[in-house]
N, C-alpha and C. Protein backbone atom coordinates (compact mmCIF):
# COMPACT_ATOMS: atom_id res chain seq x y z
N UNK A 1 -32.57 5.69 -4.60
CA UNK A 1 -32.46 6.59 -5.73
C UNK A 1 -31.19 6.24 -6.52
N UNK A 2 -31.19 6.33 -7.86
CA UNK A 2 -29.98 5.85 -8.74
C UNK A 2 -29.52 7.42 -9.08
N UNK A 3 -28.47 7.30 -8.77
CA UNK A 3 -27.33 8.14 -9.67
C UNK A 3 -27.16 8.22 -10.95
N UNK A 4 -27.43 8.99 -11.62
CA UNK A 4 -26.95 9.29 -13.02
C UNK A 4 -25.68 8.69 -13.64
N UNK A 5 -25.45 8.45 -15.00
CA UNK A 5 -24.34 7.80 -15.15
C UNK A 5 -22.87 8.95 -15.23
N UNK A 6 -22.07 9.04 -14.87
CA UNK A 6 -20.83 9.78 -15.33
C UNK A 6 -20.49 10.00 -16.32
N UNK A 7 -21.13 11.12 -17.13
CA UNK A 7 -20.48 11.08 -18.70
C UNK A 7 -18.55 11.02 -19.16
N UNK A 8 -17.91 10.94 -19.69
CA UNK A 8 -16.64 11.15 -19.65
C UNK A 8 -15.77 10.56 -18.54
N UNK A 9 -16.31 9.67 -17.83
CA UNK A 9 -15.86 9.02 -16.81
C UNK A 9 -15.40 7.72 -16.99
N UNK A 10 -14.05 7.08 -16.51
CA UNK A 10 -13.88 5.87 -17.58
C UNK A 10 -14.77 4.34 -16.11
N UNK A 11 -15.11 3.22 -16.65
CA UNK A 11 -15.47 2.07 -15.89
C UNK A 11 -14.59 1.74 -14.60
N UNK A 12 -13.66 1.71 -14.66
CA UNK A 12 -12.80 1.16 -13.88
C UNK A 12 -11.79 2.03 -13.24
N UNK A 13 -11.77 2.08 -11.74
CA UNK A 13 -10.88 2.85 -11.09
C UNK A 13 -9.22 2.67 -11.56
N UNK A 14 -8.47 3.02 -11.03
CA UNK A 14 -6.76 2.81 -10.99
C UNK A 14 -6.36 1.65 -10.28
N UNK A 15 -7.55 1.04 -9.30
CA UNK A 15 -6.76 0.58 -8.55
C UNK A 15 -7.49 -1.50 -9.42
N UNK A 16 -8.65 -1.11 -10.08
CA UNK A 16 -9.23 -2.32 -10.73
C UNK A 16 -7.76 -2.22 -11.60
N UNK A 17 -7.66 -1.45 -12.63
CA UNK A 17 -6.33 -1.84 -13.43
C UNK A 17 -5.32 -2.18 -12.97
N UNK A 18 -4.90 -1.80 -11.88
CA UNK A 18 -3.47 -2.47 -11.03
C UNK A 18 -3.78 -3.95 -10.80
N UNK A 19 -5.04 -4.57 -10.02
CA UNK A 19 -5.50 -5.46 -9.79
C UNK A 19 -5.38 -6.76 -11.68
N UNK A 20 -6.00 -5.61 -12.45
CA UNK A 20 -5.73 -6.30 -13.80
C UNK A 20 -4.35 -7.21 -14.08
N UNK A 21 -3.60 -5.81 -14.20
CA UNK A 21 -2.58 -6.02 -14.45
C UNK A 21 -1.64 -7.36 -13.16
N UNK A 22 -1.95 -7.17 -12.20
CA UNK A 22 -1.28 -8.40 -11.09
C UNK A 22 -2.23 -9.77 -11.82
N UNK A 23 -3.66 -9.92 -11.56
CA UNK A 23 -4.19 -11.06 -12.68
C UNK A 23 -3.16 -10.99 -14.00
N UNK A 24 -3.01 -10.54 -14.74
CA UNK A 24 -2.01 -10.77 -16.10
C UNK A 24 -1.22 -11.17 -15.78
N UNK A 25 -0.09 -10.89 -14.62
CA UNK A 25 1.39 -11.01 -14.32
C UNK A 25 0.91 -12.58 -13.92
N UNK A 26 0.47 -13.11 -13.03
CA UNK A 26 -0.39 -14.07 -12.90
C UNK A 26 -0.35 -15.28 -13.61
N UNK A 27 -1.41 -15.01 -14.85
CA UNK A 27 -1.53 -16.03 -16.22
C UNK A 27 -0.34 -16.04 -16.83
N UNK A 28 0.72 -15.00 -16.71
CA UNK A 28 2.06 -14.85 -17.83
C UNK A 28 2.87 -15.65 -17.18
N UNK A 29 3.13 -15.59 -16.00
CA UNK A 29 4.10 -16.52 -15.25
C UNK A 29 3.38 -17.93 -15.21
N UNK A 30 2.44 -18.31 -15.18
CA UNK A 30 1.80 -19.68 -14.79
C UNK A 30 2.15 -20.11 -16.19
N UNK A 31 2.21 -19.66 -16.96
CA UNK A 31 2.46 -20.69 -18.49
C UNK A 31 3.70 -20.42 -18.94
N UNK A 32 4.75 -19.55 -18.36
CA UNK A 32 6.08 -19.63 -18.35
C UNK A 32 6.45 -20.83 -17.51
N UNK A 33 5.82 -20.93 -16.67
CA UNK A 33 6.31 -22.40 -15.34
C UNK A 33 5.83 -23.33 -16.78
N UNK A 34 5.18 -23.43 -17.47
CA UNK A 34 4.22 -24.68 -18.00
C UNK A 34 5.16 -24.85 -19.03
N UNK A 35 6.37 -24.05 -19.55
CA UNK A 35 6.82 -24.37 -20.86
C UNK A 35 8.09 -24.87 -20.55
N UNK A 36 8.76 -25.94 -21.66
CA UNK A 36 9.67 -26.61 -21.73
C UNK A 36 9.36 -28.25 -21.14
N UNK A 37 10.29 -28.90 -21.18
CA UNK A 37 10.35 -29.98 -20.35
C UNK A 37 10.10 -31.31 -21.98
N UNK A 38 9.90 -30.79 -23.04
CA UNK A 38 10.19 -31.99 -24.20
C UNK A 38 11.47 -32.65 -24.15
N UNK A 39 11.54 -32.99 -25.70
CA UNK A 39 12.61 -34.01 -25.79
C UNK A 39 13.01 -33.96 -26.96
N UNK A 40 14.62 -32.98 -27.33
CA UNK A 40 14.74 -33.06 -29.29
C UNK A 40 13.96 -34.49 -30.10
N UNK A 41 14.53 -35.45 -28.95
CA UNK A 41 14.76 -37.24 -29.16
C UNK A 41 13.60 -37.68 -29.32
N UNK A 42 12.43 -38.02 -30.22
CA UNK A 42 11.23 -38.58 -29.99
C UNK A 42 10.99 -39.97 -29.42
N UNK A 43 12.67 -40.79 -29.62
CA UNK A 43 12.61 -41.83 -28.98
C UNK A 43 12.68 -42.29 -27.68
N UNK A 44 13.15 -40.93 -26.87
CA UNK A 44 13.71 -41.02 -25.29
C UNK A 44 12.56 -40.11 -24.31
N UNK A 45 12.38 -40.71 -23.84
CA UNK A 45 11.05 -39.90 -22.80
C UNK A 45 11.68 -39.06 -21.41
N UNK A 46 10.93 -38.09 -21.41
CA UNK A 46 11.92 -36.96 -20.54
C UNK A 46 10.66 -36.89 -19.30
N UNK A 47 11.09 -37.35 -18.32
CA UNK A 47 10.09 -37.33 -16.74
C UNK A 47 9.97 -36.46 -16.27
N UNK A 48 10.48 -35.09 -16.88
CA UNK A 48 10.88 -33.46 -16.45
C UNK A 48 9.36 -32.94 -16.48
N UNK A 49 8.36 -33.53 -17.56
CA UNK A 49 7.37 -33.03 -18.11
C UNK A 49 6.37 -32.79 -17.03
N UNK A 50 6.70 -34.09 -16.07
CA UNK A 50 5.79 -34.46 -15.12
C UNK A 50 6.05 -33.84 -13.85
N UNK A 51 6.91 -32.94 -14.01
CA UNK A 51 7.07 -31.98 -12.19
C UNK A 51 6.32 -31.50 -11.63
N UNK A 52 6.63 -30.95 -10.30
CA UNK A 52 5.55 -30.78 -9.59
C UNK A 52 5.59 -29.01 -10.09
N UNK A 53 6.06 -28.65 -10.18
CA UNK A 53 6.46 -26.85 -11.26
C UNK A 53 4.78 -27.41 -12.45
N UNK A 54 5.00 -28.31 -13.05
CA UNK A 54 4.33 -27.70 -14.99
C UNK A 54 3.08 -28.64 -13.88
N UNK A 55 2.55 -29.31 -13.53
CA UNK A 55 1.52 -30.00 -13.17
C UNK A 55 0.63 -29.33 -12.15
N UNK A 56 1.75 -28.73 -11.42
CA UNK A 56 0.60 -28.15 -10.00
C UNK A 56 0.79 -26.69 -9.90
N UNK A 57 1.74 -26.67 -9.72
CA UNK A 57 2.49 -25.05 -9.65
C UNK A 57 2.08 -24.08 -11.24
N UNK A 58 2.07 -24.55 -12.08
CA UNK A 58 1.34 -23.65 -12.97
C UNK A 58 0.25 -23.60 -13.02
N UNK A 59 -0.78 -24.41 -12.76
CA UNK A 59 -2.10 -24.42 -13.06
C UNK A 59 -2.69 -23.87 -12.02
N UNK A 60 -2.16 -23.59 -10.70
CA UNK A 60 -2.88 -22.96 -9.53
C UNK A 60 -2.52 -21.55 -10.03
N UNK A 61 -1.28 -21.01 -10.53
CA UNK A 61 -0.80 -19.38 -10.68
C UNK A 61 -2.10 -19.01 -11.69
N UNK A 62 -2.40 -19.96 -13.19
CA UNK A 62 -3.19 -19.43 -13.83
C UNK A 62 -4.07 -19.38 -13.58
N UNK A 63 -5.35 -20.41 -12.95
CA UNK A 63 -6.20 -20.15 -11.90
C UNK A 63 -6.64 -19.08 -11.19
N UNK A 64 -5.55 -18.86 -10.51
CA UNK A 64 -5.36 -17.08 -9.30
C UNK A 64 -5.66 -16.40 -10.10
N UNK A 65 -4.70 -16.28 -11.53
CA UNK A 65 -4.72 -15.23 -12.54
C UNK A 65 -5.91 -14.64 -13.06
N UNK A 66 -6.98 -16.09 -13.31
CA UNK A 66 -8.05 -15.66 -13.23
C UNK A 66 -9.07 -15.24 -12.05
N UNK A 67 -9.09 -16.04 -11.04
CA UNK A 67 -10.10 -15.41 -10.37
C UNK A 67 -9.71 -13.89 -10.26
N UNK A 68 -8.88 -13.46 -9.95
CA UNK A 68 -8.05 -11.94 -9.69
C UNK A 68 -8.61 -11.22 -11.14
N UNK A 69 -8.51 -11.74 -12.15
CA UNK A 69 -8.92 -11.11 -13.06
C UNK A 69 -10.63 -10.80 -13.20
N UNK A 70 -11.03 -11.52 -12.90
CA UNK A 70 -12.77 -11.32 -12.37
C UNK A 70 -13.05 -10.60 -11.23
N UNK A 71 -12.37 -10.71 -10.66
CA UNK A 71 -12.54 -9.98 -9.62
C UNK A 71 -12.46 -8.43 -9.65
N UNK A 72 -11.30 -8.15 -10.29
CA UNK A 72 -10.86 -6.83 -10.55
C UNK A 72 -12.30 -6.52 -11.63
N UNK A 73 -12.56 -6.83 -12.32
CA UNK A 73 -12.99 -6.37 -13.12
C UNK A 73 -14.77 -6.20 -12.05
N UNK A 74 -15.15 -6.91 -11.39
CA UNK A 74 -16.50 -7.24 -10.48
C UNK A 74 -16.19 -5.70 -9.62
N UNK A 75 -14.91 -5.80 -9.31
CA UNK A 75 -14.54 -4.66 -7.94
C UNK A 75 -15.15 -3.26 -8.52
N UNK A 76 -16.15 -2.54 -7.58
CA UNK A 76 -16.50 -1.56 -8.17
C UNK A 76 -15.62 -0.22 -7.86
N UNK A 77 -15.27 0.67 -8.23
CA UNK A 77 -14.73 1.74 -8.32
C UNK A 77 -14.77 2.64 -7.39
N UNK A 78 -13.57 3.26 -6.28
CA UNK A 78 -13.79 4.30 -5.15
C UNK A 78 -14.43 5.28 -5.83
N UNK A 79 -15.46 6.20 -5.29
CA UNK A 79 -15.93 7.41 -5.49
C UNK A 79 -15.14 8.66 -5.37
């Protein structure tokens, strides 16, 4: 038997938005790791670009950021 829908009731529990919000914190820090590492100098090449921080270490945080963010949002709501 299906349940009626909840009028005035919002989608998502407190605890999906907390979950949101840790996915956000997530993607915000993974592309803070990803920024910097140029060169004023267009003539001098800077090997900074290539760390293991902007290459590996950011792209796994934004990653997380997302699955966590799907997730939260998939997670259905305590009763």
């Amino acid at each position: 038997m299906v349940k009626p829908a909840n009028v005035g009731e919002f989608a998502f529990g407190k605890e999906n938005y907390r979950l949101m919000l840790i996915g956000l914190a997530f993607i915000v820090i993974g592309f803070l790791l990803m920024v910097g590492g140029g060169s004023t100098d267009p003539s001098k090449f800077n090997p900074e670009i290539f760390s293991f921080r902007r290459i590996t270490l950011a792209p796994i945080l934004i990653l997380a950021g997302y699955v966590i963010e799907i997730f939260a949002i998939m997670k259905r709501p305590r009763d």
